[in-house]
PDB file of N, CA and C in Angstrom:
ATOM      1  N   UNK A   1      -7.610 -33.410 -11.748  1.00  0.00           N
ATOM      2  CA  UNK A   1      -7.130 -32.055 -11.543  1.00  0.00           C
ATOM      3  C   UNK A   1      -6.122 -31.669 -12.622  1.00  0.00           C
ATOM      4  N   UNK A   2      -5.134 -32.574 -12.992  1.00  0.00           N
ATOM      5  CA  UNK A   2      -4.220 -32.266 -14.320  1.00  0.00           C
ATOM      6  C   UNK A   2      -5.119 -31.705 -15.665  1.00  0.00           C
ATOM      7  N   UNK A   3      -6.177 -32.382 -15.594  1.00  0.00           N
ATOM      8  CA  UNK A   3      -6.658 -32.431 -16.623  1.00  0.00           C
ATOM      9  C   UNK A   3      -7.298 -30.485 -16.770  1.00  0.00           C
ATOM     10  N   UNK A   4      -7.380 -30.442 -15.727  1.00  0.00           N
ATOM     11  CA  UNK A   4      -8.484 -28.935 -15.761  1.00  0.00           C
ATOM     12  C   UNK A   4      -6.888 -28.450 -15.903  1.00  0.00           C
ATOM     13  N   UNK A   5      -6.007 -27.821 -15.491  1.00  0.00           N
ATOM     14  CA  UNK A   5      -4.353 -27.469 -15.372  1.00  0.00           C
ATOM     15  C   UNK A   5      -3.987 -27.385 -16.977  1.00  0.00           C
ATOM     16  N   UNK A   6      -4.433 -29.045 -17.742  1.00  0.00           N
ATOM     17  CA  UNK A   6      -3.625 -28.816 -19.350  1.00  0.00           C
ATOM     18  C   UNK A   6      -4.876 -28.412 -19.879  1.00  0.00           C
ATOM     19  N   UNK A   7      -6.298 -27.784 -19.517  1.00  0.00           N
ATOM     20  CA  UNK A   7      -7.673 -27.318 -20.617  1.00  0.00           C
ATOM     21  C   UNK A   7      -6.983 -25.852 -20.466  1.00  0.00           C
ATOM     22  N   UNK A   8      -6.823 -25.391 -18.803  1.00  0.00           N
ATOM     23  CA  UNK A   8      -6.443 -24.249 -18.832  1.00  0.00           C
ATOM     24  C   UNK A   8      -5.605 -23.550 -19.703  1.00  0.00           C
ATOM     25  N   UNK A   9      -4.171 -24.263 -19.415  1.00  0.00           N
ATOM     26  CA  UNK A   9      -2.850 -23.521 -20.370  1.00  0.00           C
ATOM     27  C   UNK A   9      -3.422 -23.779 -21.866  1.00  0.00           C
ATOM     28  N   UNK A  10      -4.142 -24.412 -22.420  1.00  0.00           N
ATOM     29  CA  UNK A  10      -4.323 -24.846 -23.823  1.00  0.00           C
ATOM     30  C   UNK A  10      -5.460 -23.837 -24.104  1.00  0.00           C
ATOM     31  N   UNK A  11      -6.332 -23.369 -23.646  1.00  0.00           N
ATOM     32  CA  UNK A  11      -7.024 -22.267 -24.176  1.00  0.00           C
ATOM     33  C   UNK A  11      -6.732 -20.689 -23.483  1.00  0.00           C
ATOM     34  N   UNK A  12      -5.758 -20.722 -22.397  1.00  0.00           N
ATOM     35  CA  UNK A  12      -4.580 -19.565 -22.573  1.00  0.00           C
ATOM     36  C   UNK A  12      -4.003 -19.593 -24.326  1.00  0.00           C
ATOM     37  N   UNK A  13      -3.257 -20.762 -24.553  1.00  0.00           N
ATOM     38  CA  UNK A  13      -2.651 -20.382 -25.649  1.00  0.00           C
ATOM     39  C   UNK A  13      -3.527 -20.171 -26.808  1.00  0.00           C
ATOM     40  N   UNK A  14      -4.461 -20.885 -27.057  1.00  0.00           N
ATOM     41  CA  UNK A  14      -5.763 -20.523 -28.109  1.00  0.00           C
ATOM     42  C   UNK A  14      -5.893 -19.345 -28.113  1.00  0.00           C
ATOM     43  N   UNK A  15      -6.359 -18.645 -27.076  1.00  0.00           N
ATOM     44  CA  UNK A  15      -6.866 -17.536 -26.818  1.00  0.00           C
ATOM     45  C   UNK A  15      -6.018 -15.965 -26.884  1.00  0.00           C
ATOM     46  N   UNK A  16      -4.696 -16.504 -26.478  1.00  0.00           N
ATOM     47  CA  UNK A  16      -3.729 -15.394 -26.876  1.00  0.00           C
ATOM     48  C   UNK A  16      -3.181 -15.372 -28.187  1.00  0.00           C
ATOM     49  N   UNK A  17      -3.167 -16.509 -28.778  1.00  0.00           N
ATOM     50  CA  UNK A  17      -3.029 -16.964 -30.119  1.00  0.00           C
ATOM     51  C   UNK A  17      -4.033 -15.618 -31.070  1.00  0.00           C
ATOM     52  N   UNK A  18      -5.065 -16.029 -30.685  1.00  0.00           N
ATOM     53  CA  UNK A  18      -6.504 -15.609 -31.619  1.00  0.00           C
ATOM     54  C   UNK A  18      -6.263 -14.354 -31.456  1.00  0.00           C
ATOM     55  N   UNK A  19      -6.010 -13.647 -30.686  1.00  0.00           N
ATOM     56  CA  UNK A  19      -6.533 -12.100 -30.530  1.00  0.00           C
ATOM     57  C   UNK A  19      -5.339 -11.661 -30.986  1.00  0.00           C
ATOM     58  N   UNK A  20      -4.346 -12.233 -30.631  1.00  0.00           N
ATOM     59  CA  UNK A  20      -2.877 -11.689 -31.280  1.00  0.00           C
ATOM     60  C   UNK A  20      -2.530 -11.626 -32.955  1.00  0.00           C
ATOM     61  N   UNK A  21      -3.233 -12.503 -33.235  1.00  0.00           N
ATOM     62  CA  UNK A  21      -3.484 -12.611 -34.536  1.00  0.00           C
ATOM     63  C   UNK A  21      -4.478 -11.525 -35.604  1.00  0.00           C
ATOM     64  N   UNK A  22      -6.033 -11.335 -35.098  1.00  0.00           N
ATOM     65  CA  UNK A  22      -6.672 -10.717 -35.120  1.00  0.00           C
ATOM     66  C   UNK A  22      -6.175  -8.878 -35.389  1.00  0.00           C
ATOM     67  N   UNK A  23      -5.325  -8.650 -34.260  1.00  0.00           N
ATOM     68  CA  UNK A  23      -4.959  -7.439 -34.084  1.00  0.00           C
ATOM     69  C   UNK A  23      -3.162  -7.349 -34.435  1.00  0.00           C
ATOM     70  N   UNK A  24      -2.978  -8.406 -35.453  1.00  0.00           N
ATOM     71  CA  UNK A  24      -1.486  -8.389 -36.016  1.00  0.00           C
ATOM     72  C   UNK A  24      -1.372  -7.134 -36.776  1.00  0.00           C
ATOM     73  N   UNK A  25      -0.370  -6.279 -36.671  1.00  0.00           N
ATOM     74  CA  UNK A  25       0.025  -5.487 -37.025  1.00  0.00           C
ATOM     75  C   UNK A  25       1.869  -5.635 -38.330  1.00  0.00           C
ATOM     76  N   UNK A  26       2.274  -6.557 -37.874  1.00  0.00           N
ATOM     77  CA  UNK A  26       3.513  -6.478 -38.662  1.00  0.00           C
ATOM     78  C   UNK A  26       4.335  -5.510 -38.212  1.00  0.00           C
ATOM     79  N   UNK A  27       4.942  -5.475 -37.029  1.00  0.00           N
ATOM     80  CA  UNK A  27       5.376  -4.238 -36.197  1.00  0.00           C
ATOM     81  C   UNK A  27       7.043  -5.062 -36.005  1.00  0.00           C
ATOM     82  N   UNK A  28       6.697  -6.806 -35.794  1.00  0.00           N
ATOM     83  CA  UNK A  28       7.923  -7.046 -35.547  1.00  0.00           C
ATOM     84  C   UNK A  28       7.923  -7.822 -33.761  1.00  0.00           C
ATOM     85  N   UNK A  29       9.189  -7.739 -33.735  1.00  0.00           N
ATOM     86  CA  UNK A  29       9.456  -8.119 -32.107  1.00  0.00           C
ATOM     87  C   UNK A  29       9.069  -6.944 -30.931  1.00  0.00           C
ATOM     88  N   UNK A  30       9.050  -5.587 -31.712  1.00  0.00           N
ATOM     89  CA  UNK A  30       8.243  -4.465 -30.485  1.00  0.00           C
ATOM     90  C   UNK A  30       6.559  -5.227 -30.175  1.00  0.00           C
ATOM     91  N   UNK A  31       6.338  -5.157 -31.762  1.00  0.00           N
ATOM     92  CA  UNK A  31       4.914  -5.554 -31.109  1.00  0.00           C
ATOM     93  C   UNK A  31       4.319  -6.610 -30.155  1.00  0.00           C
ATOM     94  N   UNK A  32       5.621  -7.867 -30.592  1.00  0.00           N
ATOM     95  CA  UNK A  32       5.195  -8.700 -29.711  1.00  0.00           C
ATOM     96  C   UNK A  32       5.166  -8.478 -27.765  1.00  0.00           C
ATOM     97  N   UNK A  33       6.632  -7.733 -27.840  1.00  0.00           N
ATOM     98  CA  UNK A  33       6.779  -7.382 -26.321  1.00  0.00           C
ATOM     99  C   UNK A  33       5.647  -6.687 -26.249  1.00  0.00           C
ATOM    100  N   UNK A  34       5.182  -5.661 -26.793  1.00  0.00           N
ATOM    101  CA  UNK A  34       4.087  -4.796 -26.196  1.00  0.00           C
ATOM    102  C   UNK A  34       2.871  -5.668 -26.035  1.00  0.00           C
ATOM    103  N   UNK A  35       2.705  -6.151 -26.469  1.00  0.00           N
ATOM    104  CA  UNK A  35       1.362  -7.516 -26.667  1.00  0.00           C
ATOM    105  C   UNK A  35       1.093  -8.266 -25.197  1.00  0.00           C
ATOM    106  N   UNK A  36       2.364  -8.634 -25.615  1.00  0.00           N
ATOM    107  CA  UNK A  36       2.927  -9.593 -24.109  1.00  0.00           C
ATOM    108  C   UNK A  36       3.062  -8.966 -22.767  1.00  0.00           C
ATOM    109  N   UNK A  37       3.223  -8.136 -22.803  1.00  0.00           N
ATOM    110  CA  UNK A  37       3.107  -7.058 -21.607  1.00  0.00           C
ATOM    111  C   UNK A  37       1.655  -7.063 -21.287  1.00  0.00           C
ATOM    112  N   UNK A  38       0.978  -6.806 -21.852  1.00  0.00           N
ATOM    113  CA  UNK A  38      -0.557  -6.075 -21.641  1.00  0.00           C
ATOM    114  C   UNK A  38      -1.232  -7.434 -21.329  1.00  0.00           C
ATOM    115  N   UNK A  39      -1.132  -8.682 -22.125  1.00  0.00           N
ATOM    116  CA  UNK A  39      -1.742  -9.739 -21.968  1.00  0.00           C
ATOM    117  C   UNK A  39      -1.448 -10.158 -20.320  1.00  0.00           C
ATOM    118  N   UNK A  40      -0.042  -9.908 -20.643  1.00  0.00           N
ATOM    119  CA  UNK A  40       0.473 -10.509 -18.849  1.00  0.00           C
ATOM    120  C   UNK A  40       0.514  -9.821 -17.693  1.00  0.00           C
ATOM    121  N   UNK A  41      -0.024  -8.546 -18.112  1.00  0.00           N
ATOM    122  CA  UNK A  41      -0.646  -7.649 -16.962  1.00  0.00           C
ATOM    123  C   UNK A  41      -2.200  -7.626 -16.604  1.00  0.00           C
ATOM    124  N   UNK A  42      -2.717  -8.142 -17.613  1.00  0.00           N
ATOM    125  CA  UNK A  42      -4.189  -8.738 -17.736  1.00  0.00           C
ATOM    126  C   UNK A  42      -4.457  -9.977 -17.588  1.00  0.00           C
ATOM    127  N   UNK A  43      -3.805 -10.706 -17.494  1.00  0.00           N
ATOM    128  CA  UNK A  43      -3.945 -11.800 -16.280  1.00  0.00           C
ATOM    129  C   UNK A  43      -3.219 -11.823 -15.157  1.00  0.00           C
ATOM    130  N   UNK A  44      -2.338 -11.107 -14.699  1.00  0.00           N
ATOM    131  CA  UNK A  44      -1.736 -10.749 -13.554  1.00  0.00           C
ATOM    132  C   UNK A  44      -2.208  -9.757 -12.642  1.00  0.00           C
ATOM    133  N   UNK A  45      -3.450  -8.496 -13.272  1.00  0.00           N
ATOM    134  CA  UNK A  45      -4.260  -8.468 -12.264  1.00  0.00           C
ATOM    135  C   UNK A  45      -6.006  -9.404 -11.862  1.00  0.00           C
ATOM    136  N   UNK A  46      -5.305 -10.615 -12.301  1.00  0.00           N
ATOM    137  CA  UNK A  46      -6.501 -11.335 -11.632  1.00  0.00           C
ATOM    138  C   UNK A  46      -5.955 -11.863 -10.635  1.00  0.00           C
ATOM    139  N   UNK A  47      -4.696 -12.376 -10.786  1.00  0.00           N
ATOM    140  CA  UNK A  47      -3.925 -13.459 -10.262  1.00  0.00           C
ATOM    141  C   UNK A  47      -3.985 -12.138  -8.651  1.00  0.00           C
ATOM    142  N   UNK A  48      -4.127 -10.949  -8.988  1.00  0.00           N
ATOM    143  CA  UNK A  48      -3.387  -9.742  -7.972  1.00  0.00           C
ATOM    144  C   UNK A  48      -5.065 -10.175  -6.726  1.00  0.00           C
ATOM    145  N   UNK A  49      -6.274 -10.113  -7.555  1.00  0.00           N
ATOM    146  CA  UNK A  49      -7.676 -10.113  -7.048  1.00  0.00           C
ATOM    147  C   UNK A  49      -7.573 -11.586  -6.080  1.00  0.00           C
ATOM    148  N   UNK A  50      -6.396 -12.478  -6.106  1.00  0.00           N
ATOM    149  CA  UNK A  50      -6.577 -13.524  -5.531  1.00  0.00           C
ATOM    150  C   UNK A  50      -6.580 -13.248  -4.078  1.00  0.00           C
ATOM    151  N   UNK A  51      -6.071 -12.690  -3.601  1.00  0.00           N
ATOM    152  CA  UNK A  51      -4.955 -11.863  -2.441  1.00  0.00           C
ATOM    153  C   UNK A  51      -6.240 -11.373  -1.733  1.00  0.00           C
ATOM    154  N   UNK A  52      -7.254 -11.251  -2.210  1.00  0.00           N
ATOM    155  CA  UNK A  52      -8.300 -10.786  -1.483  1.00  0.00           C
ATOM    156  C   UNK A  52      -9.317 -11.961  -0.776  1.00  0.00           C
ATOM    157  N   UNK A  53      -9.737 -13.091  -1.481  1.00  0.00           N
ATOM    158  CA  UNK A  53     -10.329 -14.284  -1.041  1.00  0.00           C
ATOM    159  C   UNK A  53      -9.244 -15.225  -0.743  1.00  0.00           C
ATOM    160  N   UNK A  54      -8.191 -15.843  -0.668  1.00  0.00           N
ATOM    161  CA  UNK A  54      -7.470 -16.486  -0.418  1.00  0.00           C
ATOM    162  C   UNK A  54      -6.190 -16.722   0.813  1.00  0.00           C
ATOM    163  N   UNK A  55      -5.761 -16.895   1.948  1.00  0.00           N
ATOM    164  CA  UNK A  55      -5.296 -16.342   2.710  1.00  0.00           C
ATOM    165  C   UNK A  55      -3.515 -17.094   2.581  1.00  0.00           C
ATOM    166  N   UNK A  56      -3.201 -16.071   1.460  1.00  0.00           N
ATOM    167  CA  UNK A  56      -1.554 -16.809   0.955  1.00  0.00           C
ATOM    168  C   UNK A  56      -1.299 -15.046   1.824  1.00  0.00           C
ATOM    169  N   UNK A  57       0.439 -15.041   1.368  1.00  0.00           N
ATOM    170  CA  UNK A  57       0.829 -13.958   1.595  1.00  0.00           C
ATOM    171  C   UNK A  57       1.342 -13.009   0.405  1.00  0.00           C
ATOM    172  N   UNK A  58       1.505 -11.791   0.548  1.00  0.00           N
ATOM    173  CA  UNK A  58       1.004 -10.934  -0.503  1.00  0.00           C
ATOM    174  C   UNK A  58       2.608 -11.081  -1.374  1.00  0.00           C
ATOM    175  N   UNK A  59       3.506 -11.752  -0.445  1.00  0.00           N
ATOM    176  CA  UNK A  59       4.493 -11.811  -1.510  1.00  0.00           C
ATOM    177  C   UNK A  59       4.566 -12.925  -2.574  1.00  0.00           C
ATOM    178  N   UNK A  60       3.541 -14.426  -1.866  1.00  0.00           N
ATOM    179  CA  UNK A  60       2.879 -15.181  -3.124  1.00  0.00           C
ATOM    180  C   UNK A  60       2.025 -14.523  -4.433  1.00  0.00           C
ATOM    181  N   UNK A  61       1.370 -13.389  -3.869  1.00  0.00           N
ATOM    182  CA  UNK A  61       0.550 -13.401  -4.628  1.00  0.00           C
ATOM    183  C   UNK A  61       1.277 -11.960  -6.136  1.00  0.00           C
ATOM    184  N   UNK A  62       2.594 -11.789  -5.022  1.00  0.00           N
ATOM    185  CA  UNK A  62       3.093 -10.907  -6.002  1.00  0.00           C
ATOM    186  C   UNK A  62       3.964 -11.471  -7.153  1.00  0.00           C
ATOM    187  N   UNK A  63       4.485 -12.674  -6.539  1.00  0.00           N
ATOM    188  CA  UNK A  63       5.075 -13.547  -7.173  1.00  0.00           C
ATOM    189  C   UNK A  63       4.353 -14.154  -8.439  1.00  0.00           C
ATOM    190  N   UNK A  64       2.953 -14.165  -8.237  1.00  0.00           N
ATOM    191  CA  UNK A  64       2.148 -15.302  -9.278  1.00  0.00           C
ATOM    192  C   UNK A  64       1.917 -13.917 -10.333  1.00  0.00           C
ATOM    193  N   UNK A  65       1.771 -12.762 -10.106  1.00  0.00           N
ATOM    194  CA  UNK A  65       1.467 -11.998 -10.791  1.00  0.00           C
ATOM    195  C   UNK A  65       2.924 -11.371 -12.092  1.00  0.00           C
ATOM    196  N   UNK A  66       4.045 -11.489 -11.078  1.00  0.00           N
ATOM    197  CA  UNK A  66       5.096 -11.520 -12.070  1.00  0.00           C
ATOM    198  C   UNK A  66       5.510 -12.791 -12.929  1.00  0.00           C
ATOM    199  N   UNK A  67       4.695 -13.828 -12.488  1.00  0.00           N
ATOM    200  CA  UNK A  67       4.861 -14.939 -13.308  1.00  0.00           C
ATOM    201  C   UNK A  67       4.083 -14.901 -14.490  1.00  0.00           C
ATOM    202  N   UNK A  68       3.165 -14.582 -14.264  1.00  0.00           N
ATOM    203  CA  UNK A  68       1.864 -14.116 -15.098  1.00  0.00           C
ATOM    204  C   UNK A  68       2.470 -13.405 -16.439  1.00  0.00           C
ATOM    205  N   UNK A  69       2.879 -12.277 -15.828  1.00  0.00           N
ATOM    206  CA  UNK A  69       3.658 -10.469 -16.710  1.00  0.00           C
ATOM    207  C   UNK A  69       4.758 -11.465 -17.715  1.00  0.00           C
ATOM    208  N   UNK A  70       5.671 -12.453 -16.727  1.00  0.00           N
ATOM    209  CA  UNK A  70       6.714 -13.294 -17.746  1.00  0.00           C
ATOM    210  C   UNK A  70       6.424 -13.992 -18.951  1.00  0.00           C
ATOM    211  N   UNK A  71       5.068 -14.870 -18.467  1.00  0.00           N
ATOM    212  CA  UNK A  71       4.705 -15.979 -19.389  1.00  0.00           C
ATOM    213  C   UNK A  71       4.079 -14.990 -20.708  1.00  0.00           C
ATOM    214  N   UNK A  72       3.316 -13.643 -20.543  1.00  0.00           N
ATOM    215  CA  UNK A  72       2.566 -13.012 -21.399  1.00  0.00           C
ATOM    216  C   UNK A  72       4.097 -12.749 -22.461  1.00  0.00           C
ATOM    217  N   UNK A  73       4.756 -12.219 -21.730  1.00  0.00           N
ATOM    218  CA  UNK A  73       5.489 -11.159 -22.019  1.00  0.00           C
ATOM    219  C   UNK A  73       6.093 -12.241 -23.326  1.00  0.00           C
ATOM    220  N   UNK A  74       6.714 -13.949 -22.651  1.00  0.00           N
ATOM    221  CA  UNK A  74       7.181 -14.801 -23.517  1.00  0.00           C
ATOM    222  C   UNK A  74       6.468 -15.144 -24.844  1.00  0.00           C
ATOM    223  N   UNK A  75       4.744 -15.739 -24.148  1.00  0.00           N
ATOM    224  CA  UNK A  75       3.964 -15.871 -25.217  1.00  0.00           C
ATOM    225  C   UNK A  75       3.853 -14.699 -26.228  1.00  0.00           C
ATOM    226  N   UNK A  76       3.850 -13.635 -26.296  1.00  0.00           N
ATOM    227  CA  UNK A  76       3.796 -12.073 -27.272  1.00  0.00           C
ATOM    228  C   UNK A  76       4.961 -12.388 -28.111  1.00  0.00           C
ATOM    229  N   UNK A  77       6.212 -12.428 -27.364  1.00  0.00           N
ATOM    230  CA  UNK A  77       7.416 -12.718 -28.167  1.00  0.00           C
ATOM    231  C   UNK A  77       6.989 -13.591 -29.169  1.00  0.00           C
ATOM    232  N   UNK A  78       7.321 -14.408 -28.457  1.00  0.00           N
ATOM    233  CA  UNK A  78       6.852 -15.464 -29.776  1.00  0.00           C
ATOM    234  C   UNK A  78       5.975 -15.827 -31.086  1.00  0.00           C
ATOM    235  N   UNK A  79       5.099 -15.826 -30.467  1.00  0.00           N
ATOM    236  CA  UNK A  79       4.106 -14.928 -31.015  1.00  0.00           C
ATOM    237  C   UNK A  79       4.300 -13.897 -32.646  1.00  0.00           C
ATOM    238  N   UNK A  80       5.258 -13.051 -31.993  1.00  0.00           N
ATOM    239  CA  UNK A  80       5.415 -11.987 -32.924  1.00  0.00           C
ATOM    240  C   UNK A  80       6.877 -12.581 -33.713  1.00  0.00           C
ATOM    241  N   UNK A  81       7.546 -13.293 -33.183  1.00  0.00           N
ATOM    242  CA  UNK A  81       8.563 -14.121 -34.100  1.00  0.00           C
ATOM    243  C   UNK A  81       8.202 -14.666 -34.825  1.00  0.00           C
ATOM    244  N   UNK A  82       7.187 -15.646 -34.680  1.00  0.00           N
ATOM    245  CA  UNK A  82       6.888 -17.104 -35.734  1.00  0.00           C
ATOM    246  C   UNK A  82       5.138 -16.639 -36.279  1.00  0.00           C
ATOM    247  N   UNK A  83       4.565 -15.757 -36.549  1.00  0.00           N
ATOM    248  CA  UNK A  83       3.498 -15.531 -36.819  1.00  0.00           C
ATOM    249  C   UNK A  83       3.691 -14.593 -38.289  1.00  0.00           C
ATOM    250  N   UNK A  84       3.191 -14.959 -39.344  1.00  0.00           N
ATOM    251  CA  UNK A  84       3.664 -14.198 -40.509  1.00  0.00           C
ATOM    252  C   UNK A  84       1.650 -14.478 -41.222  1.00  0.00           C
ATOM    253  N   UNK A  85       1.324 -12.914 -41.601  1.00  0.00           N
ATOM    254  CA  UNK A  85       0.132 -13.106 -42.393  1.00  0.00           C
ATOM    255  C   UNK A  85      -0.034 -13.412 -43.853  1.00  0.00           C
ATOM    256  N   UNK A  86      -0.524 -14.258 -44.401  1.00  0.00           N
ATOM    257  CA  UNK A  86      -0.159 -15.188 -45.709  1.00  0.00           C
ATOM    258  C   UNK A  86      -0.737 -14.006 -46.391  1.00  0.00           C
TER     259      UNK A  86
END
């Protein structure tokens, strides 16, 4: 089960990596927050679709979704800090 847990987060980061890159703009630290926002609202309404098959309570599931919005929001940052096009 770890193992599916570290494929997951590792092609999260691939994957936000790639497209962030792709659609680099050179905007700076706005761009990254804005990045990071959208990414982490786009996996935070999946995390939201859980709430429908799963029988947690909706303040778990609101919780996983602002966790979601955080981690995007971090990964974008960063992202847009340490990413420079050669």
């Amino acid at each position: 089960m770890r193992l599916f847990i570290l494929l997951s987060e590792l092609l999260f980061a691939v994957m936000i990596s790639l497209i962030f890159t792709l659609h680099y703009e050179g905007k700076g630290f706005g761009e990254g927050v804005r990045y990071g926002l959208y990414a982490g609202w786009l996996v935070g309404s999946i995390q939201l679709g859980s709430y429908c098959y799963m029988p947690i309570p909706l303040a778990l599931t609101l919780a996983w979704v602002a966790a979601e919005v955080i981690k995007g929001l971090g990964a974008g940052v960063i992202l847009a800090l340490t990413y420079r096009k050669s």
